[in-house]
Protein backbone atom coordinates (compact mmCIF):
# COMPACT_ATOMS: atom_id res chain seq x y z
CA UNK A 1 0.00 0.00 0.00
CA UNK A 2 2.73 2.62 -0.65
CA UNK A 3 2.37 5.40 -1.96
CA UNK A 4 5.06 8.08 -3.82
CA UNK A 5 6.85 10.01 -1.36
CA UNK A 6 7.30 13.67 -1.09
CA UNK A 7 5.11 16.74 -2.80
CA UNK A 8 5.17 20.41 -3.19
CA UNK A 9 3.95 20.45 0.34
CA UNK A 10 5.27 18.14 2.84
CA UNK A 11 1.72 16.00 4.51
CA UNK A 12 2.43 14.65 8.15
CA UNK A 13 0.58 11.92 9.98
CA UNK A 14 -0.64 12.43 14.04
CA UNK A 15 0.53 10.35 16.05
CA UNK A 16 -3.55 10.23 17.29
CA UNK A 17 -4.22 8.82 14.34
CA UNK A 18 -2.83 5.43 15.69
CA UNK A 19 -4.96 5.30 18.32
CA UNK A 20 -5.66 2.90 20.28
CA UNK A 21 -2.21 1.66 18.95
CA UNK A 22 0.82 2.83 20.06
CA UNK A 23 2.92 6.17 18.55
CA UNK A 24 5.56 3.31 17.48
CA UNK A 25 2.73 2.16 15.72
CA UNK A 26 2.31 5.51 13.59
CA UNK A 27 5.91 6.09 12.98
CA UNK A 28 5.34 2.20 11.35
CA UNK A 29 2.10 3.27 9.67
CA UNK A 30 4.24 6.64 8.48
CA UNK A 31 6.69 4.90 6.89
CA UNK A 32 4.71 1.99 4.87
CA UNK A 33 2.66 4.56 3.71
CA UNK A 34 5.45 7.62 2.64
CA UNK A 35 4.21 10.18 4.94
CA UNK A 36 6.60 12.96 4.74
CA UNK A 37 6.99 12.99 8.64
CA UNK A 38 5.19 12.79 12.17
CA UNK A 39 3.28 15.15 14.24
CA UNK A 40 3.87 13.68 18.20
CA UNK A 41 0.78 14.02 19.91
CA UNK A 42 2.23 14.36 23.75
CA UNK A 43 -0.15 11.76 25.61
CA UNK A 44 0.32 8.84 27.84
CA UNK A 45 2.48 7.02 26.44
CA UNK A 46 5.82 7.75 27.68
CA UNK A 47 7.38 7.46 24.28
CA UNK A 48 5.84 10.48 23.16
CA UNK A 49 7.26 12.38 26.06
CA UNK A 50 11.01 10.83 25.72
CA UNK A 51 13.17 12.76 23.26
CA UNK A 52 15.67 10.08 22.99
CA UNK A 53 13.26 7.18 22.49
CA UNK A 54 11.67 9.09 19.71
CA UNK A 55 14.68 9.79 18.27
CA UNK A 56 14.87 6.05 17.76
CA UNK A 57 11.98 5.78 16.07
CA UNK A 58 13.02 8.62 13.44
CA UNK A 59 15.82 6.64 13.27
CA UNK A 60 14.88 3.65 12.32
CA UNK A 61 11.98 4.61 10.80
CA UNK A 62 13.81 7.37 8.59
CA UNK A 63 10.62 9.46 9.07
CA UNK A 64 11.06 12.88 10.76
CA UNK A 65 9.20 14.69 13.87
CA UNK A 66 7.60 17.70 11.97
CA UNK A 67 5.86 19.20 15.17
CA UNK A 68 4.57 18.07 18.40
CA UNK A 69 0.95 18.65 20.41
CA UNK A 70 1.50 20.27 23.24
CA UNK A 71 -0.75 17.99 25.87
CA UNK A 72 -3.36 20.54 26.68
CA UNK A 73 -6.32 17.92 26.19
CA UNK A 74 -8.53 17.55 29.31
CA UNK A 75 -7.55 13.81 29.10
CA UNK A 76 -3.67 14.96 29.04
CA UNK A 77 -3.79 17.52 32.47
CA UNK A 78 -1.54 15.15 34.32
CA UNK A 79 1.52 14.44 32.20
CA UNK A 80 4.13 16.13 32.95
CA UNK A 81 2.72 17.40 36.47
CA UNK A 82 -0.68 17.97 37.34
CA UNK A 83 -0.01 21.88 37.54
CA UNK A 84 1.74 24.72 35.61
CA UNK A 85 0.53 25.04 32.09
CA UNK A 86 3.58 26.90 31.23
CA UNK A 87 5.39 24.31 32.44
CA UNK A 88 3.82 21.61 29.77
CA UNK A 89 4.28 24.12 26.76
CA UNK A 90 7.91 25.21 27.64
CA UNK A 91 8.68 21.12 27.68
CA UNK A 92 6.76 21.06 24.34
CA UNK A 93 9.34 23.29 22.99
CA UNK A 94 12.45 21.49 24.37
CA UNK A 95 11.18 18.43 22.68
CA UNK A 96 10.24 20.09 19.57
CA UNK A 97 13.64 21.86 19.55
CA UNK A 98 15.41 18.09 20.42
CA UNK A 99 13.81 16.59 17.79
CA UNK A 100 14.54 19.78 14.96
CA UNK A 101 10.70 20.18 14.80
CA UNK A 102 9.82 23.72 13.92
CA UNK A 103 6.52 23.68 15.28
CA UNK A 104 4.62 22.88 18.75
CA UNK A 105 0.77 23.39 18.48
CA UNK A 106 -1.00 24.59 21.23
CA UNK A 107 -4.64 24.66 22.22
CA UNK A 108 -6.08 28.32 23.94
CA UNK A 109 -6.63 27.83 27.88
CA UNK A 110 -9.59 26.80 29.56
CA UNK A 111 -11.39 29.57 30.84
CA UNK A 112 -11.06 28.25 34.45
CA UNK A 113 -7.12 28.20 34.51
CA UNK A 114 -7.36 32.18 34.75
CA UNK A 115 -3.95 32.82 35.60
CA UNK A 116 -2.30 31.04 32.55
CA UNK A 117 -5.40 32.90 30.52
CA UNK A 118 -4.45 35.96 31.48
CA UNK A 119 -1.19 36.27 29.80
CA UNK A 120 -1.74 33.66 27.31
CA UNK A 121 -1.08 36.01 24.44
CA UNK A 122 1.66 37.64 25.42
CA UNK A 123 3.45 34.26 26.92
CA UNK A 124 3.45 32.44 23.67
CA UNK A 125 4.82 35.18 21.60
CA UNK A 126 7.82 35.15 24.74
CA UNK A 127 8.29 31.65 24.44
CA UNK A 128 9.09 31.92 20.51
CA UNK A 129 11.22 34.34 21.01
CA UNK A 130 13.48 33.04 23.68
CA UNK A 131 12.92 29.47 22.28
CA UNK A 132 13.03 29.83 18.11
CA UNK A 133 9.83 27.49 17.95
CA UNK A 134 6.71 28.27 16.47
CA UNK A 135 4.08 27.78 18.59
CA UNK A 136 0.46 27.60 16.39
CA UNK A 137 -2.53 28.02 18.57
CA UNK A 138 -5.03 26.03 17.13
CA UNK A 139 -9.24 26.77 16.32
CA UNK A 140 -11.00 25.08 18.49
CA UNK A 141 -15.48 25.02 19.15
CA UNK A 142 -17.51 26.23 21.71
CA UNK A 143 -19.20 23.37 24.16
CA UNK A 144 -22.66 22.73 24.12
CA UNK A 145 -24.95 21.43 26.83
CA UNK A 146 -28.76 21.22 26.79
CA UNK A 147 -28.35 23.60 24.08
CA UNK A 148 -26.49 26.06 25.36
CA UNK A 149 -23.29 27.29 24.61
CA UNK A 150 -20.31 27.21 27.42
CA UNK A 151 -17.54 29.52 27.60
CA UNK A 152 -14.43 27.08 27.88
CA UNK A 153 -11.60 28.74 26.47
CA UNK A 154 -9.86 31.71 26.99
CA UNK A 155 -9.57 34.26 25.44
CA UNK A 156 -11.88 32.13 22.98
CA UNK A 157 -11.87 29.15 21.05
CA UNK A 158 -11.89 31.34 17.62
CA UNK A 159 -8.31 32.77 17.85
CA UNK A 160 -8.86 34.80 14.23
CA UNK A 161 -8.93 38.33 16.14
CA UNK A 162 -6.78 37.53 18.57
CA UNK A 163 -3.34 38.75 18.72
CA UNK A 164 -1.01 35.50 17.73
CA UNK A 165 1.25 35.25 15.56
CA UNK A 166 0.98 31.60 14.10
CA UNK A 167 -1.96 29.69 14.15
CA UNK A 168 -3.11 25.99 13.16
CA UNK A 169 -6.31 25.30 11.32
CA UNK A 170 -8.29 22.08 12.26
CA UNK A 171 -10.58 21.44 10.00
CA UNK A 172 -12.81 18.98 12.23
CA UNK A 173 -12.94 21.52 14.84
CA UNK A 174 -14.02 23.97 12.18
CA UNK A 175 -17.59 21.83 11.05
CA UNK A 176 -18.17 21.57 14.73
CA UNK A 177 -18.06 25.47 15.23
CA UNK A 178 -20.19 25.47 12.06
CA UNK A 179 -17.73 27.78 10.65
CA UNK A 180 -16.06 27.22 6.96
CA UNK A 181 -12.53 26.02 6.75
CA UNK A 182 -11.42 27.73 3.33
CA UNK A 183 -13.02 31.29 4.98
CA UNK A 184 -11.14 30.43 8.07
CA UNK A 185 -8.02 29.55 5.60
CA UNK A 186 -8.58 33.25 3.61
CA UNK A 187 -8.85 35.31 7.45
CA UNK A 188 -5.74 33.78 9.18
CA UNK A 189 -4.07 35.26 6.17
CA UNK A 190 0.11 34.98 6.53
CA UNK A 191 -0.24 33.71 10.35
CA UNK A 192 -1.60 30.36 8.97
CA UNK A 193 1.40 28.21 9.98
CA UNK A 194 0.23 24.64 10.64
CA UNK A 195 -2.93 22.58 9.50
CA UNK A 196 -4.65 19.79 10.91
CA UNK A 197 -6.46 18.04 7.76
CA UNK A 198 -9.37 16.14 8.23
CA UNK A 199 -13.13 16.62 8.24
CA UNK A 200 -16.60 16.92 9.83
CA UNK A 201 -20.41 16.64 8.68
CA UNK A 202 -21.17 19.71 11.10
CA UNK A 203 -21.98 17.99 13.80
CA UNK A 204 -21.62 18.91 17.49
CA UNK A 205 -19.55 15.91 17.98
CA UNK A 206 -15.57 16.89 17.15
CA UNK A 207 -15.63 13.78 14.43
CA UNK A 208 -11.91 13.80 12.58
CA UNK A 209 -13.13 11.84 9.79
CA UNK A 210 -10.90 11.19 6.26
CA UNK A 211 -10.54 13.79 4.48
CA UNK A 212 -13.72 14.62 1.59
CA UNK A 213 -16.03 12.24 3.83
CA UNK A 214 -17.80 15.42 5.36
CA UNK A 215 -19.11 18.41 4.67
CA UNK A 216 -15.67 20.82 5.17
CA UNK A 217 -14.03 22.21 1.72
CA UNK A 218 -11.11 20.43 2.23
CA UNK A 219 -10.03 20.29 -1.27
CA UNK A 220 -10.41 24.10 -1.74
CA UNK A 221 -8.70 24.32 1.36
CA UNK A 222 -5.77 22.51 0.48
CA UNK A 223 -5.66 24.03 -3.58
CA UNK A 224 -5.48 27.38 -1.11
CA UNK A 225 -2.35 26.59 0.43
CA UNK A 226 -0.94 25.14 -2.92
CA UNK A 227 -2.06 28.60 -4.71
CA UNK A 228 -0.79 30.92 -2.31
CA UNK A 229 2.86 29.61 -1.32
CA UNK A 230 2.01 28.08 1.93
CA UNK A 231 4.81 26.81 3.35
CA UNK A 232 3.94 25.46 6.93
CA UNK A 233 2.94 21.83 7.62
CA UNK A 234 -0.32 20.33 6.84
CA UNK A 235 -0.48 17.46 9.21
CA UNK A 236 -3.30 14.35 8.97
CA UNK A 237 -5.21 14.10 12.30
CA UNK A 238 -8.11 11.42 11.68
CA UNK A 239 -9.99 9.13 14.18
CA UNK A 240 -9.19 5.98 13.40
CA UNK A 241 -10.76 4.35 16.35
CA UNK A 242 -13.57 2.50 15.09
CA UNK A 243 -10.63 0.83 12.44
CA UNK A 244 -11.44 -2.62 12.34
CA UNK A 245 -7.49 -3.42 12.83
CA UNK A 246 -4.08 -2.20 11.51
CA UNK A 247 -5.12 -2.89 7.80
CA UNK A 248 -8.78 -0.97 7.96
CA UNK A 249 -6.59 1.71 9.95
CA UNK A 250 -4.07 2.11 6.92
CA UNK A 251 -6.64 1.90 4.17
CA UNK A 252 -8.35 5.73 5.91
CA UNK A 253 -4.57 7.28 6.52
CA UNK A 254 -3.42 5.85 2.71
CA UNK A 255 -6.80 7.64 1.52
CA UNK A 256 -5.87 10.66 3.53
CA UNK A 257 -1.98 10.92 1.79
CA UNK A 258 -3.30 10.36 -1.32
CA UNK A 259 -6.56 13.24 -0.81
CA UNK A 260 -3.51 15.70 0.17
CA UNK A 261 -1.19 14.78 -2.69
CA UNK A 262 -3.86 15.33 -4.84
CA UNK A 263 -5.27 18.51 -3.87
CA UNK A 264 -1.60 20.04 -3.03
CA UNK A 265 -0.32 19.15 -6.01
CA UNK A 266 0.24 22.85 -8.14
CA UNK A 267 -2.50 24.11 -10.16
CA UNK A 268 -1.91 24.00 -13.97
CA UNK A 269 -0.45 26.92 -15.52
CA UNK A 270 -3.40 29.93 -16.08
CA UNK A 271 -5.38 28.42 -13.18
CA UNK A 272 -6.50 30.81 -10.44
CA UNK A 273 -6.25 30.35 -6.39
CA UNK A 274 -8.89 28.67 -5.22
């Protein structure tokens, strides 16, 4: 099931994406498939938190770390101590930096850790500075219960007007917010650094689903970055969960590449941007 290696725009695989499996399982899954290189989701295995041992893996693997997830999940509150945000991010960085990964994405705060809110804007543009990483804070959705809306995140969930420099674009997150990826693409302008690519039928559920199997205009979005010069990383994040085994689990992530390759690939000559 391989498929040709490299493109005008490099296309990562998530770590998540392996999930349940293991991330030596995706750096496995990476390779056999000619992904261009690995975004580390930071989670509980310890191998995604251990520099060295995922060294090893691009190693042997020949498959590079492209960026790393910061583990500011809900599920992920715990690794690397229970407290001090900072803390997590700043370690984020060190392994990015160990690794030679430009990029750490990073999710807004929760509303109710008010002190790391507070200075949330002007901490990550610090931490670039003093660290040379890029740190893309990433779209996220507003929660919904009994059909309401709950303010989670601080200063918002739609970082568009807020004052970062880089930011990642998550297209699942995106149908969830019932917002429109390619408009989202088109507002972040030059500060569009990183890309999560997947997809989502607009439902309130945060679904990650292949690529063209939902409602998002992923294929615009991606002839976007392909018209206008993009040169950040565009990273597969898909849930795979429901993968009936490794082989089901390869057939979504080789249908992913090959949706990316595709619609990356440069526009003939006296074609417009998208």
């Amino acid at each position: 099931m391989d498929l040709q290696h490299g493109g005008p725009v490099p296309v990562g695989l998530s770590t998540s994406c392996s999930y349940p499996e293991s991330t030596t399982a995706a750096f496995e899954i990476a390779a056999r498939l000619g992904y261009d290189g690995v975004e580390v989701m930071v989670w509980t295995d310890p191998v995604s938190q251990d520099a060295a041992a995922l060294q090893r893996l691009v190693d042997h693997f020949g498959v590079p770390v492209v960026s790393v997830h910061a583990p500011t999940l809900l599920l992920t509150q715990r690794i690397w101590g229970r407290g001090d945000p900072w803390g997590k991010v700043e370690k984020s960085c060190e392994l990015a930096a160990a690794l030679g990964a430009p990029t750490v994405v990073v999710h807004p705060p929760f509303r109710w850790q008010r002190e790391y809110a507070a200075g949330f804007v002007e901490g990550v543009e610090a931490l670039e500075a003093s660290t040379g990483v890029t740190l893309a804070v990433e779209n996220m959705f507003p929660w919904r219960a009994r059909g309401r809306e709950v303010v989670a995140y601080a200063p918002g969930w739609d970082p568009t007007h807020v004052g970062y420099r880089n930011l990642t674009l998550d297209l699942s997150h995106a149908a969830t917010s019932g917002l429109d990826s390619l408009e989202l693409a088109r507002a972040f302008g030059d500060r569009l650094a990183h890309v999560h690519l997947c997809d989502g039928s607009g439902s309130l559920k945060d679904e990650h689903l292949v690529p063209g199997d939902g409602a998002q205009p992923c294929a615009e979005v991606l002839q976007h970055l392909a018209a206008t010069g993009f040169t950040g990383g565009v990273v597969a994040e898909v849930n795979t969960r429901r993968a009936r085994g490794r082989a089901a689990r390869e057939r979504e992530l080789a249908r992913t590449l090959e949706f990316a390759r595709r619609h990356l690939a440069p526009a003939p000559v006296g074609e417009g941007s998208a």
